[in-house]
Protein backbone atom coordinates (compact mmCIF):
# COMPACT_ATOMS: atom_id res chain seq x y z
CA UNK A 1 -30.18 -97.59 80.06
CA UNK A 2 -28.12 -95.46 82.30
CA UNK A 3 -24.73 -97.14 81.85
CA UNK A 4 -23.95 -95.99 78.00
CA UNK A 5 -20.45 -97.09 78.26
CA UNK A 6 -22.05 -100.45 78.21
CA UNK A 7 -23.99 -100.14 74.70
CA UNK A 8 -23.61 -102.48 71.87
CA UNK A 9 -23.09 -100.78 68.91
CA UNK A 10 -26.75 -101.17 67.74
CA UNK A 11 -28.23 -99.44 71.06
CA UNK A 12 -26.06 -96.63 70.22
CA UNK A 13 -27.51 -95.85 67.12
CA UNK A 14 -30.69 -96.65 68.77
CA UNK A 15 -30.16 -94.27 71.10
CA UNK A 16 -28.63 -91.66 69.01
CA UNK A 17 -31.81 -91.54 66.57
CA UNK A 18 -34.04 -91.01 69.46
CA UNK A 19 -31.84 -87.69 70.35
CA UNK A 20 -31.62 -86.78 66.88
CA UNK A 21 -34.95 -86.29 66.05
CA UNK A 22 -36.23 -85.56 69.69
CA UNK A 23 -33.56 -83.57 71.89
CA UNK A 24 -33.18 -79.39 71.52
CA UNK A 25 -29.85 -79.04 69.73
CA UNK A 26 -27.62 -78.28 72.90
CA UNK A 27 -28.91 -81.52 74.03
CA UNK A 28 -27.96 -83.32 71.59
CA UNK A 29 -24.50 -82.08 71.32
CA UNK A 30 -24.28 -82.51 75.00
CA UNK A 31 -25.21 -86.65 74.62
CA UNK A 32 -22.70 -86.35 71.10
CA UNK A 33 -19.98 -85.05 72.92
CA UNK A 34 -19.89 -87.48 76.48
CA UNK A 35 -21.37 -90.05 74.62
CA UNK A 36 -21.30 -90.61 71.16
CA UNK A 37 -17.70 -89.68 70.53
CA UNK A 38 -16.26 -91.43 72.89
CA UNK A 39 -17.56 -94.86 71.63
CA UNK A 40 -16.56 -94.09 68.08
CA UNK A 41 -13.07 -93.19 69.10
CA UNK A 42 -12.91 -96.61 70.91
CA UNK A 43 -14.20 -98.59 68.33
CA UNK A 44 -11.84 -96.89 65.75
CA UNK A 45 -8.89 -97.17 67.87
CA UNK A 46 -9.54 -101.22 68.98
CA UNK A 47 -10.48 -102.19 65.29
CA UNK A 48 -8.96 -99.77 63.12
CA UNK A 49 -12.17 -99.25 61.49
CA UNK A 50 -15.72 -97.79 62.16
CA UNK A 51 -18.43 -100.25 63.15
CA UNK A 52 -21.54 -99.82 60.90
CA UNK A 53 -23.71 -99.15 63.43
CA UNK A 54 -21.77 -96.39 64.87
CA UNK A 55 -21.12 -95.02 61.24
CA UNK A 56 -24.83 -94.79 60.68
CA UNK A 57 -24.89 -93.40 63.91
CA UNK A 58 -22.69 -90.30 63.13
CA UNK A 59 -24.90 -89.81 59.84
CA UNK A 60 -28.13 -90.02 62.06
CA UNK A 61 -26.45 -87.63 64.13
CA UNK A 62 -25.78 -84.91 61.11
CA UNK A 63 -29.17 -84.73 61.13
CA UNK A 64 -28.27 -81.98 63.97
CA UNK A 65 -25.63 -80.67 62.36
CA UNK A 66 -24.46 -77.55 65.03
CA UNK A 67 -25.21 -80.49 67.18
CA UNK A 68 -22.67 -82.42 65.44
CA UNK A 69 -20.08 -79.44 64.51
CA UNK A 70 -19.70 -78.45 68.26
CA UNK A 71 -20.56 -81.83 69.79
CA UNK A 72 -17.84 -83.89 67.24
CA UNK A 73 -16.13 -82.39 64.90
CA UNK A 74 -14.20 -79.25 66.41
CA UNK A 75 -13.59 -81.56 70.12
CA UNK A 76 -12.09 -84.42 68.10
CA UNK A 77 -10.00 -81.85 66.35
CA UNK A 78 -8.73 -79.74 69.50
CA UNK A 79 -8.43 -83.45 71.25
CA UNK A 80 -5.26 -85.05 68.80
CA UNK A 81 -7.46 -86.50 66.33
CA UNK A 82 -5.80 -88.87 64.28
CA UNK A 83 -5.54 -89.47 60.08
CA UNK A 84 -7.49 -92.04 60.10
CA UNK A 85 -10.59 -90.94 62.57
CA UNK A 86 -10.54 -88.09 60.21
CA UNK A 87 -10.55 -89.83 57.08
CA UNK A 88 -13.77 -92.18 58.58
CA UNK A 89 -15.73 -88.83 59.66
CA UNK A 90 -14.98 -86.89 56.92
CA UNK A 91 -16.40 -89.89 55.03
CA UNK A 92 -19.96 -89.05 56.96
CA UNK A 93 -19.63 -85.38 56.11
CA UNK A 94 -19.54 -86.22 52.22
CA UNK A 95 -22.48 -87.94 52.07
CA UNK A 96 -24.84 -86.37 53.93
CA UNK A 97 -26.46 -82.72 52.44
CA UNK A 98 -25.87 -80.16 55.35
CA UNK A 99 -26.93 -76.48 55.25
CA UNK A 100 -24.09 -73.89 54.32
CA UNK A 101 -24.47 -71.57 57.06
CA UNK A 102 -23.82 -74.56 59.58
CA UNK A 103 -20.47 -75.87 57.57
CA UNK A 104 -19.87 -72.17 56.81
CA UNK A 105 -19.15 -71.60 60.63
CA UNK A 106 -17.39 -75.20 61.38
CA UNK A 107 -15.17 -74.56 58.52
CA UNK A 108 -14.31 -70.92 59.68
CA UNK A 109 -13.75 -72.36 63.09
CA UNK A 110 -11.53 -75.50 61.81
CA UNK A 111 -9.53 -72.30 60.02
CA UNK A 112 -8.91 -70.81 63.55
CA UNK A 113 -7.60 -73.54 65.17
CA UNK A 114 -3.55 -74.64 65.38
CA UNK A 115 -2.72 -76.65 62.01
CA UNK A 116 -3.23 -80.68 62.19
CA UNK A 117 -3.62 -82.88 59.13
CA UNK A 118 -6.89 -83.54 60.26
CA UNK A 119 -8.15 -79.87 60.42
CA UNK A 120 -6.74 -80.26 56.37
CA UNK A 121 -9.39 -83.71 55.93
CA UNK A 122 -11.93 -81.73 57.02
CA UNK A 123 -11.81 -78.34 55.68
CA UNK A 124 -11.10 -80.40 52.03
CA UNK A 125 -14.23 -82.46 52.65
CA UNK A 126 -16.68 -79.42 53.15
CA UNK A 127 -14.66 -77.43 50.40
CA UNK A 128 -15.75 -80.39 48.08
CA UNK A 129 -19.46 -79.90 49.00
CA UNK A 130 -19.70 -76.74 46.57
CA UNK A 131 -21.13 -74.18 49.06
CA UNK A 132 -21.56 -70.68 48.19
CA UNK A 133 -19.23 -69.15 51.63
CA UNK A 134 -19.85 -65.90 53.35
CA UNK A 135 -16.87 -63.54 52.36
CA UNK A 136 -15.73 -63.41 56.08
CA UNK A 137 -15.48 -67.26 55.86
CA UNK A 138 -13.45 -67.39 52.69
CA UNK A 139 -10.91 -64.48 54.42
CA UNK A 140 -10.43 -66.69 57.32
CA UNK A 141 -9.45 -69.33 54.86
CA UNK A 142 -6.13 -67.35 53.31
CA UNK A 143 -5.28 -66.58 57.20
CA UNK A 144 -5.67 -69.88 57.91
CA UNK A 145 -3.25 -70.77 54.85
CA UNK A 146 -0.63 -68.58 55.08
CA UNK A 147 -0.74 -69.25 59.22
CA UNK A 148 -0.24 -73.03 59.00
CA UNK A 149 2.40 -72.23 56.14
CA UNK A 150 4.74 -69.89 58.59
CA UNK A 151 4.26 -72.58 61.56
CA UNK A 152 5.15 -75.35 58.54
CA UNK A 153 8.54 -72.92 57.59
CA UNK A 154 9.67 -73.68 61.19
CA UNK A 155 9.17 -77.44 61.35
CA UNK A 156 10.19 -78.50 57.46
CA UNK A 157 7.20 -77.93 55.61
CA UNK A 158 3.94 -78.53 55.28
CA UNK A 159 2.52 -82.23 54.24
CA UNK A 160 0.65 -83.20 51.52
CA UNK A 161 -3.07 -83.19 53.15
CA UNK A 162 -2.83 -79.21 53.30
CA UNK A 163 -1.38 -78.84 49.73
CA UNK A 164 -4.82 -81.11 48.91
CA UNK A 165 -6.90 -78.49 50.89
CA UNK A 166 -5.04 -75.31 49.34
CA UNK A 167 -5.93 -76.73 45.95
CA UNK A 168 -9.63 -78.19 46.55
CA UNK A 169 -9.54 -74.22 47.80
CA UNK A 170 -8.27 -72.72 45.01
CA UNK A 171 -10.41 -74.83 42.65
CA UNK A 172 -13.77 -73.62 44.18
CA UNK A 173 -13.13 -70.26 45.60
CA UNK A 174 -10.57 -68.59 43.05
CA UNK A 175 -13.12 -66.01 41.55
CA UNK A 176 -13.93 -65.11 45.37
CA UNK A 177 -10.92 -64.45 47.00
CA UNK A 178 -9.80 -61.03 47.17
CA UNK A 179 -6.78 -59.09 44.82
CA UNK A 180 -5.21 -58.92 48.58
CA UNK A 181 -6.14 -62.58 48.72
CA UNK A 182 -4.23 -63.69 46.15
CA UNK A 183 -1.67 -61.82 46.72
CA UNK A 184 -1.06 -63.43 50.46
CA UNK A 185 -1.89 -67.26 49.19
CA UNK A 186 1.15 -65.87 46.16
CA UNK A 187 3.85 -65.80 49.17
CA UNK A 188 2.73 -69.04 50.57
CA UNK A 189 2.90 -70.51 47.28
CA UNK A 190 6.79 -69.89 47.13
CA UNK A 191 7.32 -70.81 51.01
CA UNK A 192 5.71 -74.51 50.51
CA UNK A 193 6.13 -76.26 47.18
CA UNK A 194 4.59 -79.62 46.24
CA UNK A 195 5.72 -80.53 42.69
CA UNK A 196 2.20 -82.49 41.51
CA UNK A 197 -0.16 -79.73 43.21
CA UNK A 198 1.44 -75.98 43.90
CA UNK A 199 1.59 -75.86 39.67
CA UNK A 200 -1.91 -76.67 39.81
CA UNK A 201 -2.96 -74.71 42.45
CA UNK A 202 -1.28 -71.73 40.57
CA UNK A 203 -2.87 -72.49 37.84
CA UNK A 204 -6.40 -71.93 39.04
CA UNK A 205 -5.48 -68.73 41.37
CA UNK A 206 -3.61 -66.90 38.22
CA UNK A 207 -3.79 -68.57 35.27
CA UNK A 208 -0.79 -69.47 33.41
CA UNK A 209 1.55 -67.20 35.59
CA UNK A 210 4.84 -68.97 36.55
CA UNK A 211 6.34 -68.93 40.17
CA UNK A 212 7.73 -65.42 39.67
């Protein structure tokens, strides 16, 4: 019981339901954080794929989900999280129903942190969840756009992830943002084309408007 590093995969989501429904929340993002993630990175990096067990453990653990934000999400991010861990955890985020004002702050704080194709996974993944965002939120959101897009005019452009996450962005959010807004996502639009998606993504933010 004390040597966690030692858990099959169906102790740990044993274990994890017990501090889901029973540990305060810094708790639990404590034993998320030391534990948890560590074993999910393993298993993901020996077999290239999620174990079941430890999938349904990171849904038990969303049942926490500052818990899971501070405990998972943002460390694996600031920690070189790869395409494919991303892809398999924003896969847990999809399907489970989380409150806004928890995924309101992750994705503000996924907006502040240095580009990575995974930051782009995730902040598409709780776009596509619908949620009505806090002003401040979707503000930090054009920052965070035309940021990545002046670090992405140094190093050759940006990939194809963050043109995804501009548009799923655009498609949810374009009566939101700001006249000043719009403006600033305008300038990015000409600094990083993407022939199947900047059209697109002008076409929700200003109609029928072309590049100029």
């Amino acid at each position: 019981l004390t040597r966690p590093d030692k858990w099959t995969p169906q102790e740990m989501f044993a274990a994890t339901r017990i501090f889901a429904s029973n540990l305060n929340p810094a708790m639990a993002q404590r034993f998320y954080n030391l534990i948890l993630l560590d074993a999910v990175r393993a298993d993901i990096m020996a077999n290239k794929t999620l174990n079941y067990h430890y999938y349904m453990s990171l849904k038990k653990a969303l049942y926490k989900p500052s818990a899971f934000y501070k405990g998972v999400l943002l460390p694996l991010c600031k920690s070189g999280c790869t395409l494919r861990e991303a892809a398999i955890v924003s896969s847990v985020l999809a399907k489970v129903s989380i409150p806004v004002h928890h995924s309101a702050v992750a994705i503000h704080k996924l907006g502040g942190l240095p580009y990575s194709g995974a930051a782009s996974v995730f902040i598409k993944t709780l776009l596509g969840k619908k949620y009505s965002l806090p002003v401040p939120v979707i503000e930090g959101l054009v920052v965070h756009f035309k940021t990545s897009a002046d670090v992405g005019s140094k190093e050759g452009g940006m990939p194809v992830l963050w043109h995804q996450a501009l548009l799923e962005f655009a498609e949810r959010y374009k009566n939101s943002i700001s006249k000043e807004g719009k403006q600033t996502l305008k300038v990015v639009l000409k600094m990083h084309h993407h022939k199947g998606i900047t059209p697109a993504v002008r076409r929700e933010l200003f109609g029928w408007e072309d590049e100029k």
